[in-house]
PDB file of N, CA and C in Angstrom:
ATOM      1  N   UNK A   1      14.648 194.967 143.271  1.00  0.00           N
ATOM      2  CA  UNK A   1      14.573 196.397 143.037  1.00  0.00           C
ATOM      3  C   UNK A   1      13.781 197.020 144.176  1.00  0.00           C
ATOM      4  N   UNK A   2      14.192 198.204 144.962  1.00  0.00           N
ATOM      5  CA  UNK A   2      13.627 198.685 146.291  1.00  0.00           C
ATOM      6  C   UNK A   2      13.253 200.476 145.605  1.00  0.00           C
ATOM      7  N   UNK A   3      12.468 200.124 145.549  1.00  0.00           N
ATOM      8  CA  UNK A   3      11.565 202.280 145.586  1.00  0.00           C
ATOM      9  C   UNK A   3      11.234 202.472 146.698  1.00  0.00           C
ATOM     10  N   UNK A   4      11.327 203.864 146.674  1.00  0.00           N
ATOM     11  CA  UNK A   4      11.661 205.032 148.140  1.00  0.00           C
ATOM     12  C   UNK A   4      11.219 206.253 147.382  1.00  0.00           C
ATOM     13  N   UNK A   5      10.457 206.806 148.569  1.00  0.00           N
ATOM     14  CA  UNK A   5       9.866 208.054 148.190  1.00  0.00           C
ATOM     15  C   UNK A   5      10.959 209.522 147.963  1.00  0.00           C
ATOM     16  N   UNK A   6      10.735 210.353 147.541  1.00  0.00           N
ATOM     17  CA  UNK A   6      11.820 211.370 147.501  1.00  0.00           C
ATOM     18  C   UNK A   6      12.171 211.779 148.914  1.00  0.00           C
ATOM     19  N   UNK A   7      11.512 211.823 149.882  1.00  0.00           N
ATOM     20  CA  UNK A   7      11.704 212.141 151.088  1.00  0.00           C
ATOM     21  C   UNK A   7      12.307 211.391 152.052  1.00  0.00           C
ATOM     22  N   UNK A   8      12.110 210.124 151.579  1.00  0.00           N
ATOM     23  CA  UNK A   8      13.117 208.950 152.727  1.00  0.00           C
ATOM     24  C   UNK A   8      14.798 208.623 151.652  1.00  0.00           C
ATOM     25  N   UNK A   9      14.780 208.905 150.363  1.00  0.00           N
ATOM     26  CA  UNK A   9      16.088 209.219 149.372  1.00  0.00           C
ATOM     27  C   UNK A   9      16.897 210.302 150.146  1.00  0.00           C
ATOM     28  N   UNK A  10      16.341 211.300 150.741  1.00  0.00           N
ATOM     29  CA  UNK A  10      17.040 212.567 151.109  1.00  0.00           C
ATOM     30  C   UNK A  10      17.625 212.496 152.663  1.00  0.00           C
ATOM     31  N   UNK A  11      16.474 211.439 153.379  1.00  0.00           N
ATOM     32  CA  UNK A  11      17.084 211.457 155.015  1.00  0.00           C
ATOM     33  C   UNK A  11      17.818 210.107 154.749  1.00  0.00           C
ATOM     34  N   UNK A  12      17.908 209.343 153.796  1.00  0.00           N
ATOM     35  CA  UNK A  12      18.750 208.100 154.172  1.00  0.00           C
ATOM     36  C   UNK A  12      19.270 208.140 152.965  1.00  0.00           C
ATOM     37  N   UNK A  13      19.912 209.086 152.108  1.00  0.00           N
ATOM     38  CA  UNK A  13      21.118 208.845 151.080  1.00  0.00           C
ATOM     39  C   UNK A  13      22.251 207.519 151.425  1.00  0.00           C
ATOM     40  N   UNK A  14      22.993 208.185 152.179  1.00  0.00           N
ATOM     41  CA  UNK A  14      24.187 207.573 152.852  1.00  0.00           C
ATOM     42  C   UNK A  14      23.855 205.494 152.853  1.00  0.00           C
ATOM     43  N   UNK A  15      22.532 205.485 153.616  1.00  0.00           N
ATOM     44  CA  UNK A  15      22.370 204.079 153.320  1.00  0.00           C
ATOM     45  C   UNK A  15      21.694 203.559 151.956  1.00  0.00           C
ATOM     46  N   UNK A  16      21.398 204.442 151.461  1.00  0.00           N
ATOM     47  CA  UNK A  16      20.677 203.681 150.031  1.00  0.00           C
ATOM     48  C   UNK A  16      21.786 203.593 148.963  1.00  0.00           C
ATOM     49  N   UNK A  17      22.777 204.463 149.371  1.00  0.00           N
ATOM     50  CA  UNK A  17      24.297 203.959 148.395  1.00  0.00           C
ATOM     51  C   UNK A  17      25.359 203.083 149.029  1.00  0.00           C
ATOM     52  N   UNK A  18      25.183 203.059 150.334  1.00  0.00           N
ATOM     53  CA  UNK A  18      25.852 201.559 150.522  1.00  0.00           C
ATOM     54  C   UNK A  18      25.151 200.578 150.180  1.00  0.00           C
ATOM     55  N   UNK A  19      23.730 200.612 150.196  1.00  0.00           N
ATOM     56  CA  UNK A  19      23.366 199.279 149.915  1.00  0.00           C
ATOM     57  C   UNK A  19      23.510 198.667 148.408  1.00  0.00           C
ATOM     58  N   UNK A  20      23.967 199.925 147.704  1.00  0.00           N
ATOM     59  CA  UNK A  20      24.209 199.695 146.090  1.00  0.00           C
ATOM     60  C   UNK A  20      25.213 199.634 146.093  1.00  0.00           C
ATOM     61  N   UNK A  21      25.883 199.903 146.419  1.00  0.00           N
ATOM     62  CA  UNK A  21      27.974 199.960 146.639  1.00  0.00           C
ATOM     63  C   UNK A  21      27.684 197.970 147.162  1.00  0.00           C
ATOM     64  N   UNK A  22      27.049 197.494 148.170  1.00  0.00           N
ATOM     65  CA  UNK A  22      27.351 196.712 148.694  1.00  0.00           C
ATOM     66  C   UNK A  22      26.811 195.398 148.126  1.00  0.00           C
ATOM     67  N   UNK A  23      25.863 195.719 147.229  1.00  0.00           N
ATOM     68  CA  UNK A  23      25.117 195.009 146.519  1.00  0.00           C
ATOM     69  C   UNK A  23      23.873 194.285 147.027  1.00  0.00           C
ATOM     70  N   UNK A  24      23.942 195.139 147.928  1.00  0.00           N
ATOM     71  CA  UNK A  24      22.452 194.330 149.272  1.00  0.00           C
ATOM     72  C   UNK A  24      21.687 194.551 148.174  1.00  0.00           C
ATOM     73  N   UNK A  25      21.179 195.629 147.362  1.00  0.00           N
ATOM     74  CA  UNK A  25      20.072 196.102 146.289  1.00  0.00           C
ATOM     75  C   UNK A  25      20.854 196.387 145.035  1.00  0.00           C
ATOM     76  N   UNK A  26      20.176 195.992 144.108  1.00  0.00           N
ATOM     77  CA  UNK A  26      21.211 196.017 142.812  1.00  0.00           C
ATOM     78  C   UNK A  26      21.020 197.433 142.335  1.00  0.00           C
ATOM     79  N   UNK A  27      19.450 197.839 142.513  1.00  0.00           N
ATOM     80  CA  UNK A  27      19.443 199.219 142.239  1.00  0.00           C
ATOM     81  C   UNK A  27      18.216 199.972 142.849  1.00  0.00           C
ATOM     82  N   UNK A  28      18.214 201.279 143.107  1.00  0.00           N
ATOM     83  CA  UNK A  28      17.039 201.219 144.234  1.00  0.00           C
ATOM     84  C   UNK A  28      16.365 202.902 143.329  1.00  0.00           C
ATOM     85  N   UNK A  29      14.922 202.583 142.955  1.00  0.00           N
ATOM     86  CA  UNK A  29      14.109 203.717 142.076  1.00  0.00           C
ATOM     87  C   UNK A  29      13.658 204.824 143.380  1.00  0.00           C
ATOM     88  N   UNK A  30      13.467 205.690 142.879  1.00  0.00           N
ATOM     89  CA  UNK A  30      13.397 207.083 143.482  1.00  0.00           C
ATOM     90  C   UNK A  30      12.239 207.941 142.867  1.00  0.00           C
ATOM     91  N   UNK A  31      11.179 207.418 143.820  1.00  0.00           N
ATOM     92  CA  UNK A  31      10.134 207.907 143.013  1.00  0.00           C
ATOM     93  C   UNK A  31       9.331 209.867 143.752  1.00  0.00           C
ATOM     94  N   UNK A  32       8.694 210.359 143.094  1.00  0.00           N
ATOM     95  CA  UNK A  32       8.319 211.288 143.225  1.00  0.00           C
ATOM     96  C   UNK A  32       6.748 211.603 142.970  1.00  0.00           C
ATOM     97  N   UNK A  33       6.218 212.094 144.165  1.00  0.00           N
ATOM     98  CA  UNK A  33       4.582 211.311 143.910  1.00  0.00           C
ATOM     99  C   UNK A  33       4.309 210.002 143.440  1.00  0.00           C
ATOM    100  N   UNK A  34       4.812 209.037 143.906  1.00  0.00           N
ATOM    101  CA  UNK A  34       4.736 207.742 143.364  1.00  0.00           C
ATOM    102  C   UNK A  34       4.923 207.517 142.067  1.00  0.00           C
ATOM    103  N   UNK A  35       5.560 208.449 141.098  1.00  0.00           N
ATOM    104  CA  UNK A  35       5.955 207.927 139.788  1.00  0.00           C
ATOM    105  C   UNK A  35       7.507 207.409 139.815  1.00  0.00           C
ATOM    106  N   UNK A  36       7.790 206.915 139.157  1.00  0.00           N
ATOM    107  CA  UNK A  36       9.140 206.580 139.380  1.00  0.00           C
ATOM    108  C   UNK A  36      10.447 207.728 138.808  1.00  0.00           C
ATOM    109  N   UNK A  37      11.237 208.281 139.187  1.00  0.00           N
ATOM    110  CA  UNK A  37      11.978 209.869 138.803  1.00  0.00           C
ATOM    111  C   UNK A  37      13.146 209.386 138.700  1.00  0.00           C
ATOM    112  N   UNK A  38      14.266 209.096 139.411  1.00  0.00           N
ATOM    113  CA  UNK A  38      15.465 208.756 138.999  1.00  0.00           C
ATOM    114  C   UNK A  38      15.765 207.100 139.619  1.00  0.00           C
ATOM    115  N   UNK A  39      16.866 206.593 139.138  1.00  0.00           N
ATOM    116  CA  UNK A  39      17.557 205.103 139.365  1.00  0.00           C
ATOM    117  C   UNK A  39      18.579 205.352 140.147  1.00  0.00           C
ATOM    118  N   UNK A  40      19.243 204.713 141.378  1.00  0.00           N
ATOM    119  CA  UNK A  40      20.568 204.398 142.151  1.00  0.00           C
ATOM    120  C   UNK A  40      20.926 203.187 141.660  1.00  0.00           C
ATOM    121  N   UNK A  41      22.222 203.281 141.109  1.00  0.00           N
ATOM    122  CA  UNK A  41      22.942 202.280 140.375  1.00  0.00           C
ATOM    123  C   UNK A  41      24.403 202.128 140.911  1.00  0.00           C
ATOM    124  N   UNK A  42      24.661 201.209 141.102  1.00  0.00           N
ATOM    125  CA  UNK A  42      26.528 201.401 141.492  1.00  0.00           C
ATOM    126  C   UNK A  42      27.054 201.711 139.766  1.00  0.00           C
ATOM    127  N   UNK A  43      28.581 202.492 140.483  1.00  0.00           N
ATOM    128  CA  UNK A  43      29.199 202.704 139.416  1.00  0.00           C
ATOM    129  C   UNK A  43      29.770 201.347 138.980  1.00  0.00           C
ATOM    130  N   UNK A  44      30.129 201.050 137.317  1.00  0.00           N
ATOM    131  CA  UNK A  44      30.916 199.974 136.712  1.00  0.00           C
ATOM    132  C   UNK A  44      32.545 200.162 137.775  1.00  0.00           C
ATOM    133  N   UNK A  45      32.911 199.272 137.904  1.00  0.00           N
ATOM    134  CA  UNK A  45      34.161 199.211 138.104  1.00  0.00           C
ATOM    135  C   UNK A  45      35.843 199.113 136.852  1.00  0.00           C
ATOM    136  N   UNK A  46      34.935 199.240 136.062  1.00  0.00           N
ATOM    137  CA  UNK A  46      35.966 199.473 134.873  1.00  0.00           C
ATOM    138  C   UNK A  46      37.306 200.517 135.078  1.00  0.00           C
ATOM    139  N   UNK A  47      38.649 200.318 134.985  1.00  0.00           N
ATOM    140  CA  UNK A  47      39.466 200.906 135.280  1.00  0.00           C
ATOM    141  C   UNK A  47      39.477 202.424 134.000  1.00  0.00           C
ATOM    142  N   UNK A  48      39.305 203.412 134.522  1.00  0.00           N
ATOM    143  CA  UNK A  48      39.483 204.534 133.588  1.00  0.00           C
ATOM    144  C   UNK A  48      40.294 204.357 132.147  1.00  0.00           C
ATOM    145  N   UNK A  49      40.474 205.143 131.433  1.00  0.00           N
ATOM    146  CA  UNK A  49      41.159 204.809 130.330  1.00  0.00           C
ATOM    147  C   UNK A  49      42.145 206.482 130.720  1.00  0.00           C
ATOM    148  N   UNK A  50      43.914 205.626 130.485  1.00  0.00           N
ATOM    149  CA  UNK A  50      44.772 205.887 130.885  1.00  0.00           C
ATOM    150  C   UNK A  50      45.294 206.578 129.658  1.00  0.00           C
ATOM    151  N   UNK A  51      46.017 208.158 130.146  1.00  0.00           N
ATOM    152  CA  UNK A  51      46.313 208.632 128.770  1.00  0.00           C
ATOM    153  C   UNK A  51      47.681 208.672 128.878  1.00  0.00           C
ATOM    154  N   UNK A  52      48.552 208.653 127.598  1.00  0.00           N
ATOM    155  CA  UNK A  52      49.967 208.832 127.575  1.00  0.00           C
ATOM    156  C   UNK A  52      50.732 210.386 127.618  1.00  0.00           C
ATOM    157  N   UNK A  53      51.477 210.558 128.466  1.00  0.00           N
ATOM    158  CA  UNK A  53      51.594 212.166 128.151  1.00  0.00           C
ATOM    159  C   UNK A  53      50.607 213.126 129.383  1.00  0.00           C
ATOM    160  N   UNK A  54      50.596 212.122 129.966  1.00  0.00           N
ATOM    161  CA  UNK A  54      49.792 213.188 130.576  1.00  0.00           C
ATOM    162  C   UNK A  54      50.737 214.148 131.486  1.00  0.00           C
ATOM    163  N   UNK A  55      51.405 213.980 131.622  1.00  0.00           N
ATOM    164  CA  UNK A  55      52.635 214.565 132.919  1.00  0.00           C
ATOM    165  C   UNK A  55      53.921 215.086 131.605  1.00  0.00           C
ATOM    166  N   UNK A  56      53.531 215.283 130.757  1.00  0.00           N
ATOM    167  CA  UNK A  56      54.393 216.007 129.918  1.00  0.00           C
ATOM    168  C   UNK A  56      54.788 217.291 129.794  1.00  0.00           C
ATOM    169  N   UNK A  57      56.252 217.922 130.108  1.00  0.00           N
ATOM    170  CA  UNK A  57      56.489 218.874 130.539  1.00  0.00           C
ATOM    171  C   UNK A  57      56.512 219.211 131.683  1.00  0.00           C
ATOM    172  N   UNK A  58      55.702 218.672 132.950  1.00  0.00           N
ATOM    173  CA  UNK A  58      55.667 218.960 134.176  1.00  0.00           C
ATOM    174  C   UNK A  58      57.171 218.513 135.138  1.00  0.00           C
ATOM    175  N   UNK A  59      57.963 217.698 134.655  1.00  0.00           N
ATOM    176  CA  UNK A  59      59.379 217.590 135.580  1.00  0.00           C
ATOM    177  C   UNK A  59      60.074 216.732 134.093  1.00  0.00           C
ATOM    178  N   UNK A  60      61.522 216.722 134.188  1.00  0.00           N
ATOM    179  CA  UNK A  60      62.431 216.601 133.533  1.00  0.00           C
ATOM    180  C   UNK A  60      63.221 215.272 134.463  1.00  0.00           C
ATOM    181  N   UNK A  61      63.276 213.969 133.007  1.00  0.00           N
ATOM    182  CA  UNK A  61      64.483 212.989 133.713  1.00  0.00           C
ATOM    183  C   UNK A  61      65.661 213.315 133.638  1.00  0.00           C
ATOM    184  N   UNK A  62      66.345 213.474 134.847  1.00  0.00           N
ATOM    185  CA  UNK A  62      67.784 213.184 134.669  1.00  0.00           C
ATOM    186  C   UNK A  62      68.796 212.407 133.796  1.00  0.00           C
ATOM    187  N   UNK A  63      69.578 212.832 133.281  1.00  0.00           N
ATOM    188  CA  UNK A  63      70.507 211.816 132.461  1.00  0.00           C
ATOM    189  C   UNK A  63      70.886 210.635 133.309  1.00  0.00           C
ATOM    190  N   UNK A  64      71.039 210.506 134.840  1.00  0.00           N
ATOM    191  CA  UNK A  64      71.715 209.677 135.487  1.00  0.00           C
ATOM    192  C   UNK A  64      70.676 209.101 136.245  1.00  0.00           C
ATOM    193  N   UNK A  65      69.239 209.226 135.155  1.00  0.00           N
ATOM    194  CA  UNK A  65      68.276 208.024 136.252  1.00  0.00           C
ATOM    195  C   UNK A  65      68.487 206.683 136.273  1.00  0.00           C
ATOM    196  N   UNK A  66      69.299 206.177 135.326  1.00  0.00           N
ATOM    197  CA  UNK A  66      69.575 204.413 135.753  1.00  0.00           C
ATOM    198  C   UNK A  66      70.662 204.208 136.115  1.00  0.00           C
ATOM    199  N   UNK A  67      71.766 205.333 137.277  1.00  0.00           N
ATOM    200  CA  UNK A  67      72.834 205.276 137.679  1.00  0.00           C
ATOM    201  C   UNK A  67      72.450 203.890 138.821  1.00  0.00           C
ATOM    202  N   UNK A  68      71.477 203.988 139.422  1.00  0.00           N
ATOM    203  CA  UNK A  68      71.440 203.042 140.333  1.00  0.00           C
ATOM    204  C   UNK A  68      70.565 201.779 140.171  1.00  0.00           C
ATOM    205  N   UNK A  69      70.376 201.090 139.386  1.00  0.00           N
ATOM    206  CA  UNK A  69      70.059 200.257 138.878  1.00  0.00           C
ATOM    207  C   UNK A  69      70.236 198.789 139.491  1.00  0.00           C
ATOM    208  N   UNK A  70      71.507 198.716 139.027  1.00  0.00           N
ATOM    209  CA  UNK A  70      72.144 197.509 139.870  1.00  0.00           C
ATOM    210  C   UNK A  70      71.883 197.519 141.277  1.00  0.00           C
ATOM    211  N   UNK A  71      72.264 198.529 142.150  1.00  0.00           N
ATOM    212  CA  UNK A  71      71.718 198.489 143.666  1.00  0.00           C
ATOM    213  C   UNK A  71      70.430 198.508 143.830  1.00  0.00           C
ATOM    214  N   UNK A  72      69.112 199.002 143.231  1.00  0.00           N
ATOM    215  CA  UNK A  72      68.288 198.700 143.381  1.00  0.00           C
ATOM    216  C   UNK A  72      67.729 197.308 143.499  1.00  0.00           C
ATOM    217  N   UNK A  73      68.640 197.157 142.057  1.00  0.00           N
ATOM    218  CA  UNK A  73      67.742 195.566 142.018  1.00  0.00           C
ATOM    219  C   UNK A  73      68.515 194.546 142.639  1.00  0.00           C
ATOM    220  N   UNK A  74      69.937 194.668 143.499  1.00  0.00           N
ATOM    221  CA  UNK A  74      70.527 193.826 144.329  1.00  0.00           C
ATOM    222  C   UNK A  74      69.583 194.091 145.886  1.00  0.00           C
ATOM    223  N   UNK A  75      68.934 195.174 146.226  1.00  0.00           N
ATOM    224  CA  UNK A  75      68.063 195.532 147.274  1.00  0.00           C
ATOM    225  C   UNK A  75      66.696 194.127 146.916  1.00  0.00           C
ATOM    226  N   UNK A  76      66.273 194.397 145.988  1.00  0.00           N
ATOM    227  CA  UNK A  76      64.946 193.717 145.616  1.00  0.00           C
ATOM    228  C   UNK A  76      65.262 191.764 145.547  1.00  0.00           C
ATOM    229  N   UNK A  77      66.270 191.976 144.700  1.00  0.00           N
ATOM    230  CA  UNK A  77      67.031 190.356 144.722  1.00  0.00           C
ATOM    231  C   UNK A  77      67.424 189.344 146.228  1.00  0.00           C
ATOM    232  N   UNK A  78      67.406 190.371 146.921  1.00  0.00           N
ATOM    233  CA  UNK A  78      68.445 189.823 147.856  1.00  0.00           C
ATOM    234  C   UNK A  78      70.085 189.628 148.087  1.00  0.00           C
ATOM    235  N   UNK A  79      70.067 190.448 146.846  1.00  0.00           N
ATOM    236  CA  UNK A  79      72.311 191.015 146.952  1.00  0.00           C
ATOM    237  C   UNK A  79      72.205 189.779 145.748  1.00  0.00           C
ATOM    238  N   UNK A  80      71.778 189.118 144.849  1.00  0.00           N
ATOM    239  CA  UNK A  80      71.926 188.838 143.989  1.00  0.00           C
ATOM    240  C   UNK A  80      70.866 189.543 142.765  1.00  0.00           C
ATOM    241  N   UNK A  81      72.227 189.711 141.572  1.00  0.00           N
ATOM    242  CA  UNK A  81      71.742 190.380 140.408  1.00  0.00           C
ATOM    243  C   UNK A  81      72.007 189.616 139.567  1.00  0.00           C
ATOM    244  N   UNK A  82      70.835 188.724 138.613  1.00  0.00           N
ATOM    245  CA  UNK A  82      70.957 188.010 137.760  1.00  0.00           C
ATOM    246  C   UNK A  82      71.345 188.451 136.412  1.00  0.00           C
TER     247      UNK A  82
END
């Protein structure tokens, strides 16, 4: 754990969040008059939570979106379609 005064937090942001992005420091305290004031933490990497519908109403499928199907997937196959 690395503490930094409020004044060296403000001229060296940029490196005190790579070093948490990078994991050089797992988390680095931010103190103010030597008390301790806020934490630098990397964010979780947890993938957001994905909603259904979200693009609803915004464009319309065609009736003839799986007209090409077969050529697609003879493109992807290699000219064979199993």
């Amino acid at each position: 754990m690395k503490t930094v005064n409020m004044l060296e937090a403000k001229s060296s942001l940029s490196r005190l969040v790579e070093a948490v992005e990078n994991g050089v420091a797992k988390e680095v305290i931010i103190a103010r008059n030597g008390r301790p004031a806020a934490k630098l933490v990397p964010v979780d990497n947890h993938p957001t939570e994905r909603r259904i519908g979200v693009a609803k109403g915004r464009f319309e499928v065609p009736d003839d979106i799986d007209q090409h199907n077969d050529e697609v997937a003879r493109l992807f196959q290699r000219g064979t379609v199993k």
